[in-house]
N, C-alpha and C. Protein backbone atom coordinates (compact mmCIF):
# COMPACT_ATOMS: atom_id res chain seq x y z
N UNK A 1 29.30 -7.15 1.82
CA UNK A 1 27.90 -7.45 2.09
C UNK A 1 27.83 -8.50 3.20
N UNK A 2 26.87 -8.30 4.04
CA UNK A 2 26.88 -9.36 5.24
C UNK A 2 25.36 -9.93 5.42
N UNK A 3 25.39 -11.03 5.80
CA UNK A 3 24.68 -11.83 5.67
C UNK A 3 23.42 -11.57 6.01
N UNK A 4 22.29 -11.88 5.09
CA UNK A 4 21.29 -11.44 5.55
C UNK A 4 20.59 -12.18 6.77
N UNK A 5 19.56 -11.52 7.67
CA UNK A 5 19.49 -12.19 8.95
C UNK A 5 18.27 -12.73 8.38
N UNK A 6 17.92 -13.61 9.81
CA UNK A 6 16.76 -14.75 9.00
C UNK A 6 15.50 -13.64 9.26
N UNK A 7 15.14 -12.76 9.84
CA UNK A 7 13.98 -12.23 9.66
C UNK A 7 13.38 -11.54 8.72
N UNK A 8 14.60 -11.13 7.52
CA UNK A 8 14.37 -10.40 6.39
C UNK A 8 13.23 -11.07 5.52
N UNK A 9 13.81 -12.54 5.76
CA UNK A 9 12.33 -13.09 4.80
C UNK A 9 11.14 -13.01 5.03
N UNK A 10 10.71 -13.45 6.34
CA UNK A 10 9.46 -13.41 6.62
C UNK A 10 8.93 -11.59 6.81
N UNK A 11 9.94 -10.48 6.60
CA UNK A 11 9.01 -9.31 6.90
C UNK A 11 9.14 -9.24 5.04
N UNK A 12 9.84 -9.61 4.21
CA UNK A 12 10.15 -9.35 2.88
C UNK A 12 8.76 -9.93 2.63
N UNK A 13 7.91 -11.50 2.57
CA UNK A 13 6.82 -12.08 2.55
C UNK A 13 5.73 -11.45 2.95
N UNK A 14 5.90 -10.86 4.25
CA UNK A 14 4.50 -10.16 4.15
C UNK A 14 4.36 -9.01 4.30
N UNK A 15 5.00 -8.30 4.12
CA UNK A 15 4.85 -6.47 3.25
C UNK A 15 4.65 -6.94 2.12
N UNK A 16 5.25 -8.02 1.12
CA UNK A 16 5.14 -7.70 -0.49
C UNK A 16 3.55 -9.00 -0.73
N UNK A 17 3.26 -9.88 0.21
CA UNK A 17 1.87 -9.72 0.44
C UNK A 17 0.94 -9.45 0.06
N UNK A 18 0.75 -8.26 1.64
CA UNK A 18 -0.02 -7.35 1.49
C UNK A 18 -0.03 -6.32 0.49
N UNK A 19 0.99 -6.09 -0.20
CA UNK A 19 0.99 -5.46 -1.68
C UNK A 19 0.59 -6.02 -2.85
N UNK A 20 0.73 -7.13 -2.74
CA UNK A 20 0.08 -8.03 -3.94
C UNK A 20 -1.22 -7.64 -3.66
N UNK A 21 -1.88 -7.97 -2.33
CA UNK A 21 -3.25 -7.74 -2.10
C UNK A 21 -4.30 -6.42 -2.60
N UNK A 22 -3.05 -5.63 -2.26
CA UNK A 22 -3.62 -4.14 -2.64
C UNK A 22 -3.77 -3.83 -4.24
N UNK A 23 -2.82 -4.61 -4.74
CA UNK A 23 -2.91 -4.54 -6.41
C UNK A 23 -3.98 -5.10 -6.92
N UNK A 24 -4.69 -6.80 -6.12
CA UNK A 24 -5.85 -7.01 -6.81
C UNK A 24 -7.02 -5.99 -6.07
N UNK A 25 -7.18 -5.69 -5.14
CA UNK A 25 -7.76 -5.15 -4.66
C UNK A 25 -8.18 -3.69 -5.49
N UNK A 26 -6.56 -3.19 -6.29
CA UNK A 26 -7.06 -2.05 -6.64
C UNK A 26 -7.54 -2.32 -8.44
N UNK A 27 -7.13 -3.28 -8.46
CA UNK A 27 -7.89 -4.09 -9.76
C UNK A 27 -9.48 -4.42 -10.00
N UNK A 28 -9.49 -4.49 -8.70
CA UNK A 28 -10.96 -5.06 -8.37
C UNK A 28 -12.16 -3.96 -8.43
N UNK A 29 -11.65 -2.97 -7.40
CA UNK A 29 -12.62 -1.95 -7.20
C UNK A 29 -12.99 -0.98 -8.45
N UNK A 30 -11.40 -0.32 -8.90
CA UNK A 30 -11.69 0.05 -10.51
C UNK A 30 -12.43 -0.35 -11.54
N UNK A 31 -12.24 -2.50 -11.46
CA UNK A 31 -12.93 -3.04 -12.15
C UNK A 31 -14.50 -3.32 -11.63
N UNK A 32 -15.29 -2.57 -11.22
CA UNK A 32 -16.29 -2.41 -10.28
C UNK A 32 -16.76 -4.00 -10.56
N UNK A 33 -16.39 -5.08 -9.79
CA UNK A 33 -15.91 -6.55 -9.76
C UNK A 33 -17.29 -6.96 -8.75
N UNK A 34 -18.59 -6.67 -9.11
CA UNK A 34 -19.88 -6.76 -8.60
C UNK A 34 -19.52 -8.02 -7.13
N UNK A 35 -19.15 -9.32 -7.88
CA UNK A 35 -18.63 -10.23 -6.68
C UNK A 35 -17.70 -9.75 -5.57
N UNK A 36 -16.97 -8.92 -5.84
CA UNK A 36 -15.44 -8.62 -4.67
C UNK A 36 -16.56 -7.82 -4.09
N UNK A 37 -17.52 -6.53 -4.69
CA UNK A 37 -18.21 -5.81 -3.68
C UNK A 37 -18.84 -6.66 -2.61
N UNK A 38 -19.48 -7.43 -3.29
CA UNK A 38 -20.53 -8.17 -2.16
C UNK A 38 -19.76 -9.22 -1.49
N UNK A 39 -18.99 -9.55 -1.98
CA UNK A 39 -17.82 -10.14 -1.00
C UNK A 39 -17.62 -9.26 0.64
N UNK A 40 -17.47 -7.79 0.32
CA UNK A 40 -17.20 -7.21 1.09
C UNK A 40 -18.15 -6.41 1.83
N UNK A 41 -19.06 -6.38 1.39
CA UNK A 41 -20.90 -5.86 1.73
C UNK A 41 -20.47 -4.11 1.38
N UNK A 42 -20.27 -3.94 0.40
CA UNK A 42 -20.21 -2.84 0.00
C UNK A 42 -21.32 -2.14 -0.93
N UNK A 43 -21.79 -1.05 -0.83
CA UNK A 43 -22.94 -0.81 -1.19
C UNK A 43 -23.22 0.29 -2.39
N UNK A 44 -23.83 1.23 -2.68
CA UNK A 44 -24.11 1.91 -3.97
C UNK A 44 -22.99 3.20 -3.75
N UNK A 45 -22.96 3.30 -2.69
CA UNK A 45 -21.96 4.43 -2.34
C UNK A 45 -20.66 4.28 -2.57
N UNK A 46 -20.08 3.25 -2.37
CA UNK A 46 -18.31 2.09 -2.59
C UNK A 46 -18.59 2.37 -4.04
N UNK A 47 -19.14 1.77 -4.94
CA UNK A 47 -19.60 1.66 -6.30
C UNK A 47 -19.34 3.34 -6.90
N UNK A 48 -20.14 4.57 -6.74
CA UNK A 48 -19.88 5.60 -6.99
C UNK A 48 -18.99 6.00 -6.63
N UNK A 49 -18.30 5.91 -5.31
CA UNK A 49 -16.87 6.58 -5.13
C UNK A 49 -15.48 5.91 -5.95
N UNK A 50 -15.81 5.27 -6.84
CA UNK A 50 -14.91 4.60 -7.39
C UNK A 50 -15.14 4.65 -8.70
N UNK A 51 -16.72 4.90 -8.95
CA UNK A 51 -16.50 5.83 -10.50
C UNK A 51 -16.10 6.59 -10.94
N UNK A 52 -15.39 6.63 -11.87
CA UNK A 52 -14.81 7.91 -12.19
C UNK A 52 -13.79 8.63 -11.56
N UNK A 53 -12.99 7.52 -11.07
CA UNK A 53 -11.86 7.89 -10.10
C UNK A 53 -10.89 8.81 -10.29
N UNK A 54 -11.20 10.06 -9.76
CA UNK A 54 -9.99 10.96 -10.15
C UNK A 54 -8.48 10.63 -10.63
N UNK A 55 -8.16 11.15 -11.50
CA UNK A 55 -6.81 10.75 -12.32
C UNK A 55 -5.65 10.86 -11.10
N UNK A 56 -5.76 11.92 -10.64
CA UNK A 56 -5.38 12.63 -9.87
C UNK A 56 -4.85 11.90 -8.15
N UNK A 57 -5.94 11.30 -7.79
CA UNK A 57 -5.71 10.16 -6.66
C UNK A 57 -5.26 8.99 -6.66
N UNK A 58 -5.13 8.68 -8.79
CA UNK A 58 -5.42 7.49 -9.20
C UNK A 58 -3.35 7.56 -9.23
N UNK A 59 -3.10 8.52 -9.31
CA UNK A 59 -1.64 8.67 -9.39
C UNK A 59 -0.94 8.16 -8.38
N UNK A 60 -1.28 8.81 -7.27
CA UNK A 60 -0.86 8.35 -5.88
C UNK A 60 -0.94 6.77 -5.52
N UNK A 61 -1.79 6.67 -5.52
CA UNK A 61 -2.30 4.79 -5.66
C UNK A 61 -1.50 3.95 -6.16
N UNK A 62 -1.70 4.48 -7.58
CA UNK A 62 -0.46 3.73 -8.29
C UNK A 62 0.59 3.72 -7.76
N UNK A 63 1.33 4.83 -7.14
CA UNK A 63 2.22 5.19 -6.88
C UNK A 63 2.71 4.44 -5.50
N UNK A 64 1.91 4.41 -5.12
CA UNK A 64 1.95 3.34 -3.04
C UNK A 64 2.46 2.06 -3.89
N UNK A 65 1.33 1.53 -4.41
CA UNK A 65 1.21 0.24 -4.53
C UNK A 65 2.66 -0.33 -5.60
N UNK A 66 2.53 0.30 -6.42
CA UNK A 66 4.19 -0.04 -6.94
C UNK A 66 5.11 -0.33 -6.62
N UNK A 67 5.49 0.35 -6.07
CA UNK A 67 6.62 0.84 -4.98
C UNK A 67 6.59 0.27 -3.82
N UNK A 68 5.16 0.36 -3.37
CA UNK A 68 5.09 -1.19 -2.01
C UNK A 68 5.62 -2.39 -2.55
N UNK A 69 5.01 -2.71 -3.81
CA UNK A 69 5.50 -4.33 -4.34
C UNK A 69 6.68 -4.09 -4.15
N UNK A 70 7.54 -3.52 -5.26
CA UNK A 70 8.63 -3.98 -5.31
C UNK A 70 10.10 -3.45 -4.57
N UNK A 71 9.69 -2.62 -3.33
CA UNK A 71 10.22 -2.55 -2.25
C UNK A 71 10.75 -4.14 -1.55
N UNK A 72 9.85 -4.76 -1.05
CA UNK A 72 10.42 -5.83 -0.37
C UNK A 72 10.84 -6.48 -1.07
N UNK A 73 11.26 -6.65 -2.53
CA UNK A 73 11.38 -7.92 -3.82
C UNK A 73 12.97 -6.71 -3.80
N UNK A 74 12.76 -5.58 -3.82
CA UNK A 74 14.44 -5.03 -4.23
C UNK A 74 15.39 -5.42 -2.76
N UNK A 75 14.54 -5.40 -1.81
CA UNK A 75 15.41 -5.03 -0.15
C UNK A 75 16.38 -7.13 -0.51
N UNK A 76 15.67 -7.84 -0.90
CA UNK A 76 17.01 -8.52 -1.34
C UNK A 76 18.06 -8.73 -2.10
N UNK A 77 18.56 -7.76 -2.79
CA UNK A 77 19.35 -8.01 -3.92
C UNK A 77 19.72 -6.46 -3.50
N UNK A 78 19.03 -5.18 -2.79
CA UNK A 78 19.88 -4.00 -2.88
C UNK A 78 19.27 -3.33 -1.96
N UNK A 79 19.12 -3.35 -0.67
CA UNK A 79 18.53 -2.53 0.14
C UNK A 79 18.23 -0.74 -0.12
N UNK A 80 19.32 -0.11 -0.38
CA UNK A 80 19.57 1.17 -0.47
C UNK A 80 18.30 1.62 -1.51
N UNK A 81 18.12 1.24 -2.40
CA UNK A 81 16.68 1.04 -3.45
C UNK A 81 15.30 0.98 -2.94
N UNK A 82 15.80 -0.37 -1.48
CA UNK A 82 14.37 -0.73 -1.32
C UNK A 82 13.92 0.25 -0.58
N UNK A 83 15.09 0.81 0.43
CA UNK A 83 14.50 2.28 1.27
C UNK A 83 13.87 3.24 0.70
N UNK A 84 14.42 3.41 -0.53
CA UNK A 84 14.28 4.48 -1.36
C UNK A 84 12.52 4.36 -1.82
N UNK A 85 12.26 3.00 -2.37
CA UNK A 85 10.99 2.41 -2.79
C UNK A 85 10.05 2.51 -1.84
N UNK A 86 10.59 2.58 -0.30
CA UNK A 86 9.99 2.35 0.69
C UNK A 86 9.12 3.37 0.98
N UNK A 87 9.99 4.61 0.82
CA UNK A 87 10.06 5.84 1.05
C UNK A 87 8.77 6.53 0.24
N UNK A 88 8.97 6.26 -1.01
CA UNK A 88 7.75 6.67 -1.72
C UNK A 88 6.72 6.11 -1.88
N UNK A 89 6.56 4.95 -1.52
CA UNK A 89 5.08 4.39 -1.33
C UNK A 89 4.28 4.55 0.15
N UNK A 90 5.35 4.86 1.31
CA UNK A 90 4.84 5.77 2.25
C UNK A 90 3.77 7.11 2.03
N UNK A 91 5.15 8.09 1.19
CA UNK A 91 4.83 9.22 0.74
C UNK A 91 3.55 9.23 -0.07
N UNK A 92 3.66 8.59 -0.75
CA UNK A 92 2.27 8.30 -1.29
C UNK A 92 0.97 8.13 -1.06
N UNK A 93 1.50 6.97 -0.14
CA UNK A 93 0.26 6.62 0.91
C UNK A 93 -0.50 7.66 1.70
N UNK A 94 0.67 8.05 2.03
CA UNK A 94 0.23 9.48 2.77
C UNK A 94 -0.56 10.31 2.41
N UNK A 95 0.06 10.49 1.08
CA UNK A 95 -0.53 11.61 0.62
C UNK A 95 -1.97 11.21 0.19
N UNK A 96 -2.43 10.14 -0.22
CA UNK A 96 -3.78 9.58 -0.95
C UNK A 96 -4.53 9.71 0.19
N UNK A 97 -4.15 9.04 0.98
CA UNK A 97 -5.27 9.22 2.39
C UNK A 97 -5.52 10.67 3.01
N UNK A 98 -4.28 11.47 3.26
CA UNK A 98 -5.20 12.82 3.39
C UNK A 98 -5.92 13.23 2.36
N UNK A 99 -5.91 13.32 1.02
CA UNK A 99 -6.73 13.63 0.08
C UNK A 99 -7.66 13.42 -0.07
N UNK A 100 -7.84 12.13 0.44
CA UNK A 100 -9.35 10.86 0.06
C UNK A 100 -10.11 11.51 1.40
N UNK A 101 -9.62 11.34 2.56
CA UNK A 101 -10.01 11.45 3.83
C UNK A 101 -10.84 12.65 3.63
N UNK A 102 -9.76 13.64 3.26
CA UNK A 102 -10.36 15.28 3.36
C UNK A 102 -11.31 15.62 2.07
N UNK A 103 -10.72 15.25 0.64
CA UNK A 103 -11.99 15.47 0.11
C UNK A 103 -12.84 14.14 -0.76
N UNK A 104 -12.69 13.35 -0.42
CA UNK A 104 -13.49 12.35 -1.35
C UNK A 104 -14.57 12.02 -0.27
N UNK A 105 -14.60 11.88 1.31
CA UNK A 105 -15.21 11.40 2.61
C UNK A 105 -14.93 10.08 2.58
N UNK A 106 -14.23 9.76 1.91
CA UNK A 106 -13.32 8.34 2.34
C UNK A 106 -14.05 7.59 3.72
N UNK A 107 -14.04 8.42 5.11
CA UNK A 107 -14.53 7.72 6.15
C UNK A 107 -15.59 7.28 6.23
N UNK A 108 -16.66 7.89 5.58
CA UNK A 108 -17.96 7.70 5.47
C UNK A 108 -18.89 7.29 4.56
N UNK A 109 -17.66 6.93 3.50
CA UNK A 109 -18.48 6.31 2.03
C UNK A 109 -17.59 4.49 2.71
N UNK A 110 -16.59 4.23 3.51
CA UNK A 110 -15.87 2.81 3.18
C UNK A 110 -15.86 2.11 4.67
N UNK A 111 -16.41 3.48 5.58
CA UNK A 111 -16.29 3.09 6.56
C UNK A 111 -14.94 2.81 7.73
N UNK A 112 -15.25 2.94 9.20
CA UNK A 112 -14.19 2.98 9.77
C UNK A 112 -13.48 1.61 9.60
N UNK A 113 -13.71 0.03 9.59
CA UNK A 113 -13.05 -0.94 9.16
C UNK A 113 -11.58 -0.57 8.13
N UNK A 114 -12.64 -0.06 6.66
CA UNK A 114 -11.31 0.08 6.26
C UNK A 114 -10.71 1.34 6.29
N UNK A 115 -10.75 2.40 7.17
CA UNK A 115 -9.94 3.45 7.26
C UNK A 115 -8.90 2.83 8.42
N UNK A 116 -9.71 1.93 9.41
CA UNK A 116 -8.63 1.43 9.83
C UNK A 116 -7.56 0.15 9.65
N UNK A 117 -7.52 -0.16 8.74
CA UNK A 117 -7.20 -1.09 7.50
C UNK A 117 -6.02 -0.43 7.05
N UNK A 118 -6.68 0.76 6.52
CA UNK A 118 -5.97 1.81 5.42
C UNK A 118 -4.44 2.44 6.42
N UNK A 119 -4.79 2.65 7.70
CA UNK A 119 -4.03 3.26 8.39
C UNK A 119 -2.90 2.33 9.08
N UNK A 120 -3.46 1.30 9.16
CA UNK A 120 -2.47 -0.33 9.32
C UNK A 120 -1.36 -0.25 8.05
N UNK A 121 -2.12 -0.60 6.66
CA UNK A 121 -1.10 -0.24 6.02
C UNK A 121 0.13 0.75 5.70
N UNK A 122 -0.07 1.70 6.15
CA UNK A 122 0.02 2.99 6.06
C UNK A 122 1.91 2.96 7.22
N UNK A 123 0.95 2.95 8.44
CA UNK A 123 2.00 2.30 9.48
C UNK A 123 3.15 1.30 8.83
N UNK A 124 2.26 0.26 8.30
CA UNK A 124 3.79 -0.83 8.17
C UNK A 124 4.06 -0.57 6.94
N UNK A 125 4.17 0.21 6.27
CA UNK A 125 4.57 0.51 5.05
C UNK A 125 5.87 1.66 5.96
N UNK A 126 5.72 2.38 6.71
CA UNK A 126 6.21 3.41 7.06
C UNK A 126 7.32 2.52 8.09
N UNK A 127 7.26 1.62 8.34
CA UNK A 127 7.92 0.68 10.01
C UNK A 127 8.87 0.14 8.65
N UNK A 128 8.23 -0.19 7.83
CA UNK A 128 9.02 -1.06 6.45
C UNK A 128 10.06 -0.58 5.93
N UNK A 129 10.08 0.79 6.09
CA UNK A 129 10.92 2.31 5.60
C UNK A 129 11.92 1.91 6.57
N UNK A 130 12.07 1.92 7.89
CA UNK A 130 12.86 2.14 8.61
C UNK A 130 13.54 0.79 8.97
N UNK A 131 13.32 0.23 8.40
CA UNK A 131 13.61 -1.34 8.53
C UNK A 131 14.68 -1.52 7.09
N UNK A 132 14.20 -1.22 6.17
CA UNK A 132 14.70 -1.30 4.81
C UNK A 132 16.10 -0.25 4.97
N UNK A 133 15.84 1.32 5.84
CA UNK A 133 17.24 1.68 6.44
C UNK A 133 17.95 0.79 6.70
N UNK A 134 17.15 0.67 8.23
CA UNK A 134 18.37 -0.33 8.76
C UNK A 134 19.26 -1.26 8.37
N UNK A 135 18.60 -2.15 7.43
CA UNK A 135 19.03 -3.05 6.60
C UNK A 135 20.26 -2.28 5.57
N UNK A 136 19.93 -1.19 4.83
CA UNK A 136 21.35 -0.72 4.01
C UNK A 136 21.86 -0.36 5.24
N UNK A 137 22.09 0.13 6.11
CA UNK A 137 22.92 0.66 7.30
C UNK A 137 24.09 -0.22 7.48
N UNK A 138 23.24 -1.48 7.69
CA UNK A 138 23.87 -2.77 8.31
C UNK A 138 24.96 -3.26 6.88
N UNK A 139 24.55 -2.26 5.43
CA UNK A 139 24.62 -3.16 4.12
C UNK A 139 24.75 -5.01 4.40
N UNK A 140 23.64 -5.23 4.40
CA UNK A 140 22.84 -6.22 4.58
C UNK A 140 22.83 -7.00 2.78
């Protein structure tokens, strides 16, 4: 095993972050959290698209956000894992957003802000993948 380089921490800090974020976040909205809405000026439409949240999308979600966390928390102690972790919370991601996009109207119930939000994450979740390679490559 060879030494880890100093940048691992600071990208390990904020991928797992922004995953923390997404966990209250997805805590929040489920928990239709009246303050976080208006925090965010979200309106009767945010509120209904989040009622009754398909089981179904609710899988995927779970599924990002898991796997986002504890991707950057495994890439120190075992890279080969964290790729792996990496990999499916991509996949995931992926997959929730074409779903949401195509049939929930995602763009037009949350707006372009956070579709482009959504697609930021999306990206460095996916840059995170190839990084978390590199890193077992290097067995880091």
């Amino acid at each position: 095993m060879k030494k880890r380089p100093w940048h691992l921490w600071p990208i390990v800090l904020f991928v797992g972050f922004m995953y923390v974020m997404g966990i209250y976040d997805f805590f929040m909205m489920l928990s239709h959290n009246e303050g976080y809405y208006a925090d965010h000026s979200y309106d009767q439409a945010v509120v209904e698209y989040f009622t009754n949240y398909p089981i179904y999308f609710m899988v995927f979600w779970i599924a990002n956000l898991l796997a986002g966390v504890l991707a950057p928390i495994t890439l120190t102690f075992n890279p080969k894992w964290a790729k792996n972790l990496a990999w499916i919370s991509s996949v995931a991601g992926l997959i929730l957003l074409l779903l949401t996009f195509t049939f929930r109207n995602r763009l037009s119930v949350l707006g372009g802000g956070v579709a482009a939000f959504d697609i930021f994450i999306l990206l460095m979740t996916v840059s995170f993948y190839f990084y978390c390679r590199r890193m077992a490559n290097r067995q880091v």
